[in-house]
PDB file of N, CA and C in Angstrom:
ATOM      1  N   UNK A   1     -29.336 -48.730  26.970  1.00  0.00           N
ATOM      2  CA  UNK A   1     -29.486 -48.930  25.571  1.00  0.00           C
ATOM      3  C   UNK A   1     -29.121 -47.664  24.801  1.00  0.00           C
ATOM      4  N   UNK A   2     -28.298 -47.845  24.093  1.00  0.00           N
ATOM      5  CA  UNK A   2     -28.045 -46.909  23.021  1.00  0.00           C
ATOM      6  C   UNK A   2     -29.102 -46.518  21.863  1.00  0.00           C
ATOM      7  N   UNK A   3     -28.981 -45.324  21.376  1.00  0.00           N
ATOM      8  CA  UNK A   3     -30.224 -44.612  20.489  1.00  0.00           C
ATOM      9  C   UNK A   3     -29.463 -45.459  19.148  1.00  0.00           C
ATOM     10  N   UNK A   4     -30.660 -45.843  18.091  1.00  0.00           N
ATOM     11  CA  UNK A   4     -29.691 -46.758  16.796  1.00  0.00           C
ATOM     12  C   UNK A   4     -28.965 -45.588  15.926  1.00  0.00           C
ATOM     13  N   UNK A   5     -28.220 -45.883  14.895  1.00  0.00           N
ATOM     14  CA  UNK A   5     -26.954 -44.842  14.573  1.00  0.00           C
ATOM     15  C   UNK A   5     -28.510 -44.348  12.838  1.00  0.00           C
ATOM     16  N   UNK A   6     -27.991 -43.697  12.447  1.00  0.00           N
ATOM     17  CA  UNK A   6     -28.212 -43.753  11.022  1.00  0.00           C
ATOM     18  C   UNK A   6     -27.679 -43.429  10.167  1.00  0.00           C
ATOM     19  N   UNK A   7     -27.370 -44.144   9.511  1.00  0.00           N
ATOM     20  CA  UNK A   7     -26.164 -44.012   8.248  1.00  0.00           C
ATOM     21  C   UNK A   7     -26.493 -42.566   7.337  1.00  0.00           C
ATOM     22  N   UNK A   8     -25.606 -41.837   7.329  1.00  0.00           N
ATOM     23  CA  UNK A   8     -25.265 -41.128   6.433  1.00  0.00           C
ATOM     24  C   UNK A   8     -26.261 -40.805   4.750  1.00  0.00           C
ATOM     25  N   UNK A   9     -26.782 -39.890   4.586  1.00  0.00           N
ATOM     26  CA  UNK A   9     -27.325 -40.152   2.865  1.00  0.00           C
ATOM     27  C   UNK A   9     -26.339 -39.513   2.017  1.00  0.00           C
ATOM     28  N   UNK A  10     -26.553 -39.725   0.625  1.00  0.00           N
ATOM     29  CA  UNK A  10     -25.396 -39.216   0.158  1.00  0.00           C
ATOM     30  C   UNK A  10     -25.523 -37.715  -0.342  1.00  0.00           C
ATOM     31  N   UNK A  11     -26.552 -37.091   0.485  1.00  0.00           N
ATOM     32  CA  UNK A  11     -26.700 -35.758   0.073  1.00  0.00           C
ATOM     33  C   UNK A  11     -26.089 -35.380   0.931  1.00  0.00           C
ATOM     34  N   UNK A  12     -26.031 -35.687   2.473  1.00  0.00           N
ATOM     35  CA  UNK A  12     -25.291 -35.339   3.798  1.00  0.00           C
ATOM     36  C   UNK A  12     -23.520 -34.960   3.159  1.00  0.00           C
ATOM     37  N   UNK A  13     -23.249 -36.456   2.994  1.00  0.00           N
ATOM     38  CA  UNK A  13     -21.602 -36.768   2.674  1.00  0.00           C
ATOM     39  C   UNK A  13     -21.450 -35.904   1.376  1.00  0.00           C
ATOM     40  N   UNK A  14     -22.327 -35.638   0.097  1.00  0.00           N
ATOM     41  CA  UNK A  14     -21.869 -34.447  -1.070  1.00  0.00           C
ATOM     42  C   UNK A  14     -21.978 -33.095  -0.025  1.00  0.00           C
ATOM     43  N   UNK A  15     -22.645 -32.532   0.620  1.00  0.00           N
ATOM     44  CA  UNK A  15     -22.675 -31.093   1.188  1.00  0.00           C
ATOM     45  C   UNK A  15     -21.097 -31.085   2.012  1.00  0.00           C
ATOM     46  N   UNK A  16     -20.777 -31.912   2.893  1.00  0.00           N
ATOM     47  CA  UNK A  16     -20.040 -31.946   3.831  1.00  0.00           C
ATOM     48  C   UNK A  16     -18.811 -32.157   2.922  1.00  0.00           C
ATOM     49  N   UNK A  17     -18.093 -32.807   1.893  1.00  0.00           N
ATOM     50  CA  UNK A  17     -17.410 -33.225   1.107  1.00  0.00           C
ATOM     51  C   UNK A  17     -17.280 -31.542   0.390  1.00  0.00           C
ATOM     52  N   UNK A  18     -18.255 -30.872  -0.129  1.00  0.00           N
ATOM     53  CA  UNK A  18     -18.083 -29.883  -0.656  1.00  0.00           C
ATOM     54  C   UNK A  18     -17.328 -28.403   0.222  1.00  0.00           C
ATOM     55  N   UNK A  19     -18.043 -28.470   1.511  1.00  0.00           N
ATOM     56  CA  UNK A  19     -18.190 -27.701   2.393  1.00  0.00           C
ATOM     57  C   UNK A  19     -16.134 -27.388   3.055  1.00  0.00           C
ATOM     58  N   UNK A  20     -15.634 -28.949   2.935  1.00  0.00           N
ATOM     59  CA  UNK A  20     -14.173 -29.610   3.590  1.00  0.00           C
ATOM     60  C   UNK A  20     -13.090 -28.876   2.625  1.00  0.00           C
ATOM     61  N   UNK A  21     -13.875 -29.288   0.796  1.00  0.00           N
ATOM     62  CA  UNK A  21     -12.919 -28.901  -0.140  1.00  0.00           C
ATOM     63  C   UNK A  21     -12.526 -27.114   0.085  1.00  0.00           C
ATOM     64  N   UNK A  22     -13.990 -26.537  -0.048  1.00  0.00           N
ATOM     65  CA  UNK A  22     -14.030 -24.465   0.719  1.00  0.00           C
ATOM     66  C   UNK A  22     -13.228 -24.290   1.133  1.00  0.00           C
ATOM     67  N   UNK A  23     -13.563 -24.990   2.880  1.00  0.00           N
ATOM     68  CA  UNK A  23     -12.792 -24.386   3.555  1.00  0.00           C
ATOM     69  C   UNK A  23     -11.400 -24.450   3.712  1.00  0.00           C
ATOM     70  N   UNK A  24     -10.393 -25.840   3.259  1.00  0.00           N
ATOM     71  CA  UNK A  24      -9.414 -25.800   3.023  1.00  0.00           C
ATOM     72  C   UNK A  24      -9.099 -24.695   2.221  1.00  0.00           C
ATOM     73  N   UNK A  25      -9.700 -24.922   0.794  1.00  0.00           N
ATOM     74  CA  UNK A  25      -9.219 -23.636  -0.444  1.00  0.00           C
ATOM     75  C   UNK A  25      -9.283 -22.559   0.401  1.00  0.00           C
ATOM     76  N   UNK A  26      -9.668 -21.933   1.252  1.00  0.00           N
ATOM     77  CA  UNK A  26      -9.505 -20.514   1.838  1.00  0.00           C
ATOM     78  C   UNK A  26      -8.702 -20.444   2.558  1.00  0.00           C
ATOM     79  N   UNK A  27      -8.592 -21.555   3.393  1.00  0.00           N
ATOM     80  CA  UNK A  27      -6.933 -21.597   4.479  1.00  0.00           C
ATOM     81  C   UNK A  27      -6.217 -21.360   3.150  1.00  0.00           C
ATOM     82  N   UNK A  28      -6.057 -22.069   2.429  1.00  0.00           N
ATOM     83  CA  UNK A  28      -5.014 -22.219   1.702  1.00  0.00           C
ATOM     84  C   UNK A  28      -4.503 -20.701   0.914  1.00  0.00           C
ATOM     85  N   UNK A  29      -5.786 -20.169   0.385  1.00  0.00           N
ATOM     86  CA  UNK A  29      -5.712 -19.021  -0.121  1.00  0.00           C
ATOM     87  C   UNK A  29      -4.761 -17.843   0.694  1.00  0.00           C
ATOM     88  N   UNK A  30      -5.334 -17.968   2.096  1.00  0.00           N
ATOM     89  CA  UNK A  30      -5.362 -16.799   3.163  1.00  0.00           C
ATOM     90  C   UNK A  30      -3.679 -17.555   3.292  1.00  0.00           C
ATOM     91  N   UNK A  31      -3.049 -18.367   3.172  1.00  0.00           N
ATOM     92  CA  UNK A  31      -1.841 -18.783   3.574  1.00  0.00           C
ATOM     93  C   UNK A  31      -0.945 -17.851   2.584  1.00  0.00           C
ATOM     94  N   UNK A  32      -1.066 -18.489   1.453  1.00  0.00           N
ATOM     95  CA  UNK A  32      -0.218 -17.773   0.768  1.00  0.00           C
ATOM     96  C   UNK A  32      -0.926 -16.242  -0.129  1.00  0.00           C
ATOM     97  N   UNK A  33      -1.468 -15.723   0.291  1.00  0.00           N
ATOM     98  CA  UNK A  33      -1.240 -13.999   0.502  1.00  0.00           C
ATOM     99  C   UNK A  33      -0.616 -13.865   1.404  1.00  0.00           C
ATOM    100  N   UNK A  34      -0.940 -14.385   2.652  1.00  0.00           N
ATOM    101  CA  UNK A  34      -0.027 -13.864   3.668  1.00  0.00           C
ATOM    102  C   UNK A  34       1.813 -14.084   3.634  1.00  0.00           C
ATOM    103  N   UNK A  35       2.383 -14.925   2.668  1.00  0.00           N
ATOM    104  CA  UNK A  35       3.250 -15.664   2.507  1.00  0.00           C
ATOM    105  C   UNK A  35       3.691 -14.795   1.615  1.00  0.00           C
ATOM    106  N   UNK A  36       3.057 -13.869   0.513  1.00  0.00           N
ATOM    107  CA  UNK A  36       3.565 -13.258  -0.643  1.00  0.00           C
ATOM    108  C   UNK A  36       3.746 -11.509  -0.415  1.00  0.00           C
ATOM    109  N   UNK A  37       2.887 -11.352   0.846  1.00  0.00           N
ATOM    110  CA  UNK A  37       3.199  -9.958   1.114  1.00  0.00           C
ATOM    111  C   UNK A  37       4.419  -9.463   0.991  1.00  0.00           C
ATOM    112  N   UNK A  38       4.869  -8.132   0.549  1.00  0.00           N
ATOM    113  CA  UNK A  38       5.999  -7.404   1.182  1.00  0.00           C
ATOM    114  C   UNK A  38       6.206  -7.442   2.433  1.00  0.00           C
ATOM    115  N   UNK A  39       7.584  -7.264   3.096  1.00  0.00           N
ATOM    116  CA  UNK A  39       8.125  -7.162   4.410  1.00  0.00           C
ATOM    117  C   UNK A  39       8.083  -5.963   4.638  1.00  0.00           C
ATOM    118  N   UNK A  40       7.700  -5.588   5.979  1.00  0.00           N
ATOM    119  CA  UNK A  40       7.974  -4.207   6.086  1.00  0.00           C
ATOM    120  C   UNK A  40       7.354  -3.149   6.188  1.00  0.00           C
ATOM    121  N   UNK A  41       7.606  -1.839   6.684  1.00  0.00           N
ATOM    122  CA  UNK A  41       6.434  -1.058   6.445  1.00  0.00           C
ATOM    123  C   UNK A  41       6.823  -0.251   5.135  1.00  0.00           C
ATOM    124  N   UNK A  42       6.553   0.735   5.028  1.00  0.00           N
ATOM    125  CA  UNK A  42       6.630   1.772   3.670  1.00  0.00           C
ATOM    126  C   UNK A  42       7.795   1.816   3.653  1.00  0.00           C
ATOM    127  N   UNK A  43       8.407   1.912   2.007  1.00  0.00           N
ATOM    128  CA  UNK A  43       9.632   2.968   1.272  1.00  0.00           C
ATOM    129  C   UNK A  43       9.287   3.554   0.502  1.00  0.00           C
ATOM    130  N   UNK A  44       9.618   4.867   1.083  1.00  0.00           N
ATOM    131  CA  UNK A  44       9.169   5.931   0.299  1.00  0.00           C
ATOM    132  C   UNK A  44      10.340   6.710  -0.596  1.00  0.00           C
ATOM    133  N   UNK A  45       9.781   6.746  -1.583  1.00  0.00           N
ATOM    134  CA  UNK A  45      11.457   7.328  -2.956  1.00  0.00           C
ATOM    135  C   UNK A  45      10.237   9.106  -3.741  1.00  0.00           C
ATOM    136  N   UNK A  46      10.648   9.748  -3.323  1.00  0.00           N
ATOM    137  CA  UNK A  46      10.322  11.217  -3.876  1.00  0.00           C
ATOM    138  C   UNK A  46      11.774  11.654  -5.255  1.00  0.00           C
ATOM    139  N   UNK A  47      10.650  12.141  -6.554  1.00  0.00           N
ATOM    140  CA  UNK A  47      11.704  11.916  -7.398  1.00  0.00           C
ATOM    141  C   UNK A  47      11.245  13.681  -8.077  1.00  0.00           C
ATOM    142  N   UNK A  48      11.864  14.921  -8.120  1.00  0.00           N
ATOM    143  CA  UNK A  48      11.672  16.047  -8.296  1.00  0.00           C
ATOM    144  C   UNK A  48      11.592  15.817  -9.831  1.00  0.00           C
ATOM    145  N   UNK A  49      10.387  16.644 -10.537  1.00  0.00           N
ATOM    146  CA  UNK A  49      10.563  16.915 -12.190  1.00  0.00           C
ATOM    147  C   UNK A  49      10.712  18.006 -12.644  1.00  0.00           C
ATOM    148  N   UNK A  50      10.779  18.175 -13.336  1.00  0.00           N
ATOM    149  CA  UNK A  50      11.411  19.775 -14.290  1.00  0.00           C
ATOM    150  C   UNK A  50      10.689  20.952 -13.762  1.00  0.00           C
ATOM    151  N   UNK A  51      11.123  21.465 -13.092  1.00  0.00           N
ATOM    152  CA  UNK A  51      10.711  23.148 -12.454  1.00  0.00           C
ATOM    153  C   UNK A  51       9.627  23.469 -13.786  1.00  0.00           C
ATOM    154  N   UNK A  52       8.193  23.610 -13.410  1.00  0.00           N
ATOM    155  CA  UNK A  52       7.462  24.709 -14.339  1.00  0.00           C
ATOM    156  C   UNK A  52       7.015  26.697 -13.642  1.00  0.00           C
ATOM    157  N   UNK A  53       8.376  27.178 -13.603  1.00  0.00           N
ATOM    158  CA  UNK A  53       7.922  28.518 -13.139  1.00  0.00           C
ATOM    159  C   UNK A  53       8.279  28.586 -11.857  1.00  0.00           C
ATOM    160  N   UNK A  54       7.130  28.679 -11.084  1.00  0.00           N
ATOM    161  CA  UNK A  54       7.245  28.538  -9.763  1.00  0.00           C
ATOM    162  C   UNK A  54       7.361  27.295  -8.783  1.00  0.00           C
ATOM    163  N   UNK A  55       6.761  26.384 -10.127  1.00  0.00           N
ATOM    164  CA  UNK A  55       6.057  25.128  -9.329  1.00  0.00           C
ATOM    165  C   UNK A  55       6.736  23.977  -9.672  1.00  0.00           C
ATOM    166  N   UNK A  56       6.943  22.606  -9.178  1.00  0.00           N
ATOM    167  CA  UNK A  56       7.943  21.596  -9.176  1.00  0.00           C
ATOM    168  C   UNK A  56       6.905  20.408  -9.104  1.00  0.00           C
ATOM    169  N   UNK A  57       6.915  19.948 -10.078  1.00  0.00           N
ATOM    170  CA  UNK A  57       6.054  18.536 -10.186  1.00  0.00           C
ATOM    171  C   UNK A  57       6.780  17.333  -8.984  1.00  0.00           C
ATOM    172  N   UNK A  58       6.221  16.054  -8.208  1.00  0.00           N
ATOM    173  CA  UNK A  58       6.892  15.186  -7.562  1.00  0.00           C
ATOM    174  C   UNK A  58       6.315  14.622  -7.938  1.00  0.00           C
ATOM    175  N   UNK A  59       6.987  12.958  -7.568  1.00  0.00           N
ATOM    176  CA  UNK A  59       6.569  11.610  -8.121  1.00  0.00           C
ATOM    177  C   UNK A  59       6.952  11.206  -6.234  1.00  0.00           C
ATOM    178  N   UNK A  60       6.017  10.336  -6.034  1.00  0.00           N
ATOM    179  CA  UNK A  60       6.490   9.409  -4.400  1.00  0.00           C
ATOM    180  C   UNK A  60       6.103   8.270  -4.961  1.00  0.00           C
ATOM    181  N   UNK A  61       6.739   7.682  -4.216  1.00  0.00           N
ATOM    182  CA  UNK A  61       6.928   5.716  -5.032  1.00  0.00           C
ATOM    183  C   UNK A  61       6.711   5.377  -3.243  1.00  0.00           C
ATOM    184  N   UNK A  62       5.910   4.222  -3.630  1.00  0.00           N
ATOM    185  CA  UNK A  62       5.899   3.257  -2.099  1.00  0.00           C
ATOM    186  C   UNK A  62       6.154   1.727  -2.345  1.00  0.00           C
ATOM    187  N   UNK A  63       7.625   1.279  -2.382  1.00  0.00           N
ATOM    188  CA  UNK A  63       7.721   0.375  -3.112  1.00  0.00           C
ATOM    189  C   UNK A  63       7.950  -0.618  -1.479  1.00  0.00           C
ATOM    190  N   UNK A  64       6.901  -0.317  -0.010  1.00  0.00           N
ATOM    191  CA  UNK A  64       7.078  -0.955   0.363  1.00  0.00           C
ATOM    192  C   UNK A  64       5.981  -2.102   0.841  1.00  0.00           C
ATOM    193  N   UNK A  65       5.931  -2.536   1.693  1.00  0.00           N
ATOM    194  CA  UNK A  65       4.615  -3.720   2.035  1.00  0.00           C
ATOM    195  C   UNK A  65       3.513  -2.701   3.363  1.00  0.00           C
ATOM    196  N   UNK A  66       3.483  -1.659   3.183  1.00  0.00           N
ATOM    197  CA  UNK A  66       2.639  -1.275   4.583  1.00  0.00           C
ATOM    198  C   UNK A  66       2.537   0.736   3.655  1.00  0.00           C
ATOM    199  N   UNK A  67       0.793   1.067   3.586  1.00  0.00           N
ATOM    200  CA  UNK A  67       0.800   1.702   3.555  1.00  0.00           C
ATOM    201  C   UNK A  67       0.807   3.119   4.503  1.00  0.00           C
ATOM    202  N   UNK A  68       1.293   4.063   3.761  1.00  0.00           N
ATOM    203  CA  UNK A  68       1.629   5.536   4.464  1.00  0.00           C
ATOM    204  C   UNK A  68       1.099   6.760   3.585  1.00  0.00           C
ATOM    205  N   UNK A  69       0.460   7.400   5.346  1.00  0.00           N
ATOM    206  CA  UNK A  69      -0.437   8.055   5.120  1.00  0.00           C
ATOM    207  C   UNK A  69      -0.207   9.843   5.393  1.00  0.00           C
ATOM    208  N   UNK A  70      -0.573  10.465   4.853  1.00  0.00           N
ATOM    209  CA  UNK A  70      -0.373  11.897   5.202  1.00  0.00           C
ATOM    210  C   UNK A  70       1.717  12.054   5.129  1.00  0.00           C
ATOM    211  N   UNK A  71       1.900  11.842   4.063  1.00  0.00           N
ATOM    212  CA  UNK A  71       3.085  11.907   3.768  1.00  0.00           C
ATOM    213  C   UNK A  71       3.523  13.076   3.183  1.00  0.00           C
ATOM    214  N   UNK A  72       4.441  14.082   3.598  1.00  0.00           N
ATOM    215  CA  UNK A  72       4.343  15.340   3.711  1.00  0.00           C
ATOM    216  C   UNK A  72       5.956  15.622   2.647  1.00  0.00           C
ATOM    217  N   UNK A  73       5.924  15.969   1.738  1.00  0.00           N
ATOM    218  CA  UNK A  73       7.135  15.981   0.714  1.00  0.00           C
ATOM    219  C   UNK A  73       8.045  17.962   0.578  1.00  0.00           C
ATOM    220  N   UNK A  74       8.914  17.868   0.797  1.00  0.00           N
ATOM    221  CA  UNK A  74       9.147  19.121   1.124  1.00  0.00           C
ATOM    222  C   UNK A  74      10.618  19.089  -0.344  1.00  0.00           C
ATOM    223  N   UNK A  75      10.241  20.621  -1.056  1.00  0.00           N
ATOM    224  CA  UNK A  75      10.960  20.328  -2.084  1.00  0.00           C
ATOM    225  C   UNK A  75      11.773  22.424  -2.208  1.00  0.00           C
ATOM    226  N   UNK A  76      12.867  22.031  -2.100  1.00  0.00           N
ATOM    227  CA  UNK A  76      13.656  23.530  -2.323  1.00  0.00           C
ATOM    228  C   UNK A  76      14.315  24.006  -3.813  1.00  0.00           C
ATOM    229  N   UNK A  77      14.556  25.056  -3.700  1.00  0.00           N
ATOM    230  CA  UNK A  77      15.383  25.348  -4.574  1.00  0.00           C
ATOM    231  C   UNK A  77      15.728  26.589  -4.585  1.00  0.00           C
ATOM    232  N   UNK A  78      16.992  26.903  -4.365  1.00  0.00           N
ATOM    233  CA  UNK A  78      17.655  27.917  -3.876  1.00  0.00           C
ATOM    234  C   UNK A  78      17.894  27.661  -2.583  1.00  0.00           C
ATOM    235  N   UNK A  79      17.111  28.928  -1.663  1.00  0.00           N
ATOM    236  CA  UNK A  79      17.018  28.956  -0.648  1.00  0.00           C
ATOM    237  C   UNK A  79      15.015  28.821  -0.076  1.00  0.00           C
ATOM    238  N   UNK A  80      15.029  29.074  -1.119  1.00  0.00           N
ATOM    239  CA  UNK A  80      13.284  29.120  -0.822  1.00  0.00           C
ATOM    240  C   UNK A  80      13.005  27.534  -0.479  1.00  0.00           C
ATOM    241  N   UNK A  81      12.045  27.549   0.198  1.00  0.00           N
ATOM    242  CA  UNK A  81      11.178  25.743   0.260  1.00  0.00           C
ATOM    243  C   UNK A  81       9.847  25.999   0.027  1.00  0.00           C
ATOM    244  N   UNK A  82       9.189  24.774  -0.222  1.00  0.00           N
ATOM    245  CA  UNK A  82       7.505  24.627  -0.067  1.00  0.00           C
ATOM    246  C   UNK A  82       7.380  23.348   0.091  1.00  0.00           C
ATOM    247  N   UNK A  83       6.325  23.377   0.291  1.00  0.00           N
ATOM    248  CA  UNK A  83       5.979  21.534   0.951  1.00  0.00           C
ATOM    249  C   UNK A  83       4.824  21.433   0.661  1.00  0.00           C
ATOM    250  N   UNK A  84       4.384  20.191   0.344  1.00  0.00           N
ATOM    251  CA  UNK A  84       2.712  19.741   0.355  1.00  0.00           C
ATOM    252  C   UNK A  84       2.827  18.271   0.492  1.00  0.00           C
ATOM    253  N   UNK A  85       1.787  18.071   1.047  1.00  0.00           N
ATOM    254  CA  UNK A  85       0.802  16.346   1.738  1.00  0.00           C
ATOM    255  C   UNK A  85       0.126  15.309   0.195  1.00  0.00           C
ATOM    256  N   UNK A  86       0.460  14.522   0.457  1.00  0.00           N
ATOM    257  CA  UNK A  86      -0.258  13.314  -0.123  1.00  0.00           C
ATOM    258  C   UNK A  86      -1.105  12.821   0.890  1.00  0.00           C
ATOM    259  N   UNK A  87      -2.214  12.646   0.730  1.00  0.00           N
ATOM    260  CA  UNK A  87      -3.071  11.552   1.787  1.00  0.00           C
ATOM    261  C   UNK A  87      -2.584  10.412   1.910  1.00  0.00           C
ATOM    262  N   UNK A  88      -2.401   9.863   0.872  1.00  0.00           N
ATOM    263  CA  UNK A  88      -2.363   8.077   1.226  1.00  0.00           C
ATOM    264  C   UNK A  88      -1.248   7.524  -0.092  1.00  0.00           C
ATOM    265  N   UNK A  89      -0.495   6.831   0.234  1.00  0.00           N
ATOM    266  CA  UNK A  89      -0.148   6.197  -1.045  1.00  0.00           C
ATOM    267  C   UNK A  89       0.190   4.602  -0.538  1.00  0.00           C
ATOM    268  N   UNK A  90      -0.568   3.948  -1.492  1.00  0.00           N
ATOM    269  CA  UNK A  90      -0.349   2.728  -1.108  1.00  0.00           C
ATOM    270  C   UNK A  90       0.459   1.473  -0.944  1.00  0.00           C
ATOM    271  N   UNK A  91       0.885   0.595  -0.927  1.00  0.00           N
ATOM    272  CA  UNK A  91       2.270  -0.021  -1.463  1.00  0.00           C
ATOM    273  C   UNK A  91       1.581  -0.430  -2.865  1.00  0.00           C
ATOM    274  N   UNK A  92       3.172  -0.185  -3.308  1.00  0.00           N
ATOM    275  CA  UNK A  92       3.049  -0.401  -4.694  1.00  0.00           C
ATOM    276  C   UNK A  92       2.724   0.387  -5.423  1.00  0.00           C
ATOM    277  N   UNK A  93       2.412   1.852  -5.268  1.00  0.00           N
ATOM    278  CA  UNK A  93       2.006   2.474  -5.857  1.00  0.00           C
ATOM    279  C   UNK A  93       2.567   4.225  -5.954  1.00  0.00           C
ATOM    280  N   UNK A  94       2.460   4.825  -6.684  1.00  0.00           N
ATOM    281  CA  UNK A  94       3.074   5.817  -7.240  1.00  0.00           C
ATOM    282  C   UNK A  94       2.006   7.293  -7.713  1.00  0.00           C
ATOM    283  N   UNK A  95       2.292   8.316  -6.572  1.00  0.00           N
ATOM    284  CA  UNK A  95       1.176   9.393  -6.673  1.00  0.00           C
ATOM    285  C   UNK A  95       2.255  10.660  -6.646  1.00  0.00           C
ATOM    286  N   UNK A  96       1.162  11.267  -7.903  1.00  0.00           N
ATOM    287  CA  UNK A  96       2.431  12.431  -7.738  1.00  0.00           C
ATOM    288  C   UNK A  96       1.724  14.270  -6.987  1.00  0.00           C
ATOM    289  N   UNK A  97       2.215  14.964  -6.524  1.00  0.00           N
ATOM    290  CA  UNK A  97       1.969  16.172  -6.392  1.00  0.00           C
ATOM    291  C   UNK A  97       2.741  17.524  -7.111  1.00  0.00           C
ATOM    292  N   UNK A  98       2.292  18.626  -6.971  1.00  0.00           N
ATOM    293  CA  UNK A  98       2.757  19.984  -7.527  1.00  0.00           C
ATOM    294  C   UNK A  98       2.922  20.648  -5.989  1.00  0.00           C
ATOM    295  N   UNK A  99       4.354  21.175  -6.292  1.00  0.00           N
ATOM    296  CA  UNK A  99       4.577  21.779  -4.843  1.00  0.00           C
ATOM    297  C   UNK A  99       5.551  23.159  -5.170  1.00  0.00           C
ATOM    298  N   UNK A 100       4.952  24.086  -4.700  1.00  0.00           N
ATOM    299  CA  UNK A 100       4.881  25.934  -5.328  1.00  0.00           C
ATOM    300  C   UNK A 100       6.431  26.492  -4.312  1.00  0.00           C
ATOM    301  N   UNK A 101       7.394  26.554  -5.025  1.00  0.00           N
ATOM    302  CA  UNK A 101       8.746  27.384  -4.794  1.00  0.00           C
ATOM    303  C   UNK A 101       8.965  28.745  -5.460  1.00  0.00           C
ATOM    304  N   UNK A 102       9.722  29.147  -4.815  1.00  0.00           N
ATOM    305  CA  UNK A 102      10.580  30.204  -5.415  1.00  0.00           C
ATOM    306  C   UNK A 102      11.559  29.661  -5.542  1.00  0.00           C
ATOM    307  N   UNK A 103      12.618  30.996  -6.131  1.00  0.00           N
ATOM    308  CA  UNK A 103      13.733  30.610  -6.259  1.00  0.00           C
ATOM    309  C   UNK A 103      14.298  30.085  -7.349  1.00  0.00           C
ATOM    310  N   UNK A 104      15.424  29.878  -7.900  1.00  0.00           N
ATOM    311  CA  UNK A 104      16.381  29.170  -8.637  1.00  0.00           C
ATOM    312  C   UNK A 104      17.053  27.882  -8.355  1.00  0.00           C
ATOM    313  N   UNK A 105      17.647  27.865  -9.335  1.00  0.00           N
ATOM    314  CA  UNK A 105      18.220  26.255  -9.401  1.00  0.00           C
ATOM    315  C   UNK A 105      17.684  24.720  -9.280  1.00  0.00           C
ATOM    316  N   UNK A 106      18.431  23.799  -9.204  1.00  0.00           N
ATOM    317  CA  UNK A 106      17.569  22.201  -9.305  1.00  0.00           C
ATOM    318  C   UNK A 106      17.139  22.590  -8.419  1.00  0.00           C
ATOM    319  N   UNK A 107      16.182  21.601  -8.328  1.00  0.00           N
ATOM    320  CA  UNK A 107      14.771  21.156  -7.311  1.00  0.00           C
ATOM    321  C   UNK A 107      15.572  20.094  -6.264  1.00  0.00           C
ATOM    322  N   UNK A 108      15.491  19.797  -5.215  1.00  0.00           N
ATOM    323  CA  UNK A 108      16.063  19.094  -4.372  1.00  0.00           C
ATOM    324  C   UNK A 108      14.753  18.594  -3.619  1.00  0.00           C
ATOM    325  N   UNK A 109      14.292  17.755  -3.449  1.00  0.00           N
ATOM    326  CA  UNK A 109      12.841  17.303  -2.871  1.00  0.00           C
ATOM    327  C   UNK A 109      13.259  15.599  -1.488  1.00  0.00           C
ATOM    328  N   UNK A 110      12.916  16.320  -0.565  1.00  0.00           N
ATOM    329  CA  UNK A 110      12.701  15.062   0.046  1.00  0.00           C
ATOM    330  C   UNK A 110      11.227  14.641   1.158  1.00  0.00           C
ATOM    331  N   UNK A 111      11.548  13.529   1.587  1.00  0.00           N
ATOM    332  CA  UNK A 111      10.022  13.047   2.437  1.00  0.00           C
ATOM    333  C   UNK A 111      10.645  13.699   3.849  1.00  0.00           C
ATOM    334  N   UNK A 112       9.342  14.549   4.304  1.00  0.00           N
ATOM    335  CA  UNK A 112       9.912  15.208   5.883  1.00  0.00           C
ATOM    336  C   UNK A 112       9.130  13.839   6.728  1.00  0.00           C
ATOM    337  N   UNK A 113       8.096  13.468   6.463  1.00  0.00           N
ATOM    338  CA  UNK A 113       7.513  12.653   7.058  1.00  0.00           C
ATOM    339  C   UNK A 113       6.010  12.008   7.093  1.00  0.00           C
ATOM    340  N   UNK A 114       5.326  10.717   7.258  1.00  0.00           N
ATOM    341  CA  UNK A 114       4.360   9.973   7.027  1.00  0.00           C
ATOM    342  C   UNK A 114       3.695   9.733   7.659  1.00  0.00           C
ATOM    343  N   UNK A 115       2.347   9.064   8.038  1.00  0.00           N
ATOM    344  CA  UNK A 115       1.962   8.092   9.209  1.00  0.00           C
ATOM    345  C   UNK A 115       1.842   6.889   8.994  1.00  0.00           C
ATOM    346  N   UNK A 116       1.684   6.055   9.411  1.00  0.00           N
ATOM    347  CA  UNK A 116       1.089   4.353   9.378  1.00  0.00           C
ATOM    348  C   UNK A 116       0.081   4.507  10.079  1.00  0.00           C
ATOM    349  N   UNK A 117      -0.875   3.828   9.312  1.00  0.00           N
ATOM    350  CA  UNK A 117      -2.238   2.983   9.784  1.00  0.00           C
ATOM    351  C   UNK A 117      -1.855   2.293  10.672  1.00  0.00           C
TER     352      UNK A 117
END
């Protein structure tokens, strides 16, 4: 003999009905972020600004999908160099540093190198 069934109340079927609509909306959510990300790991664009004295303002752009970390910007002029670190820059986002030269002439600035998380 089978145990008898019992039908459903309609507080059961509203919780469970509510519970179905959630969890779809979050697949759904988690789908397309994942769908809209950038490709890729970091691009990194270092852009030199107007020599003040000794010192050379930078701009780093991370216009890619994966952030980079301890990104190390090395900027000359003349013959002299100096270099300094950013911790973190994120995608999408744009951090600038002051990095201390000697020397004459434009500023020439590039990325020596980053890490990934």
């Amino acid at each position: 003999m089978s145990a008898p069934r019992h039908p459903r109340s309609v507080v059961e079927n509203v919780v469970f009905g509510v519970g179905l609509v959630l969890l779809v909306g979050l697949v759904a959510l988690l789908v397309a972020e994942w769908a809209r990300r950038p490709e890729g790991g970091p691009r990194l664009t270092v852009v030199a600004g107007a020599p003040e004295r000794a010192f050379v303002p930078v701009e780093v752009r991370n216009a890619g999908g994966a952030v980079a970390e301890a990104v190390r910007v090395e900027v000359c002029r003349g013959a002299t160099c100096g270099e300094a670190e950013i911790p973190y820059v994120p995608p999408g986002a744009t951090r600038e540093a002051v990095v201390g030269t000697g020397g004459d002439g434009a500023p020439r600035a590039r990325i020596v190198g980053y890490l990934t998380p």
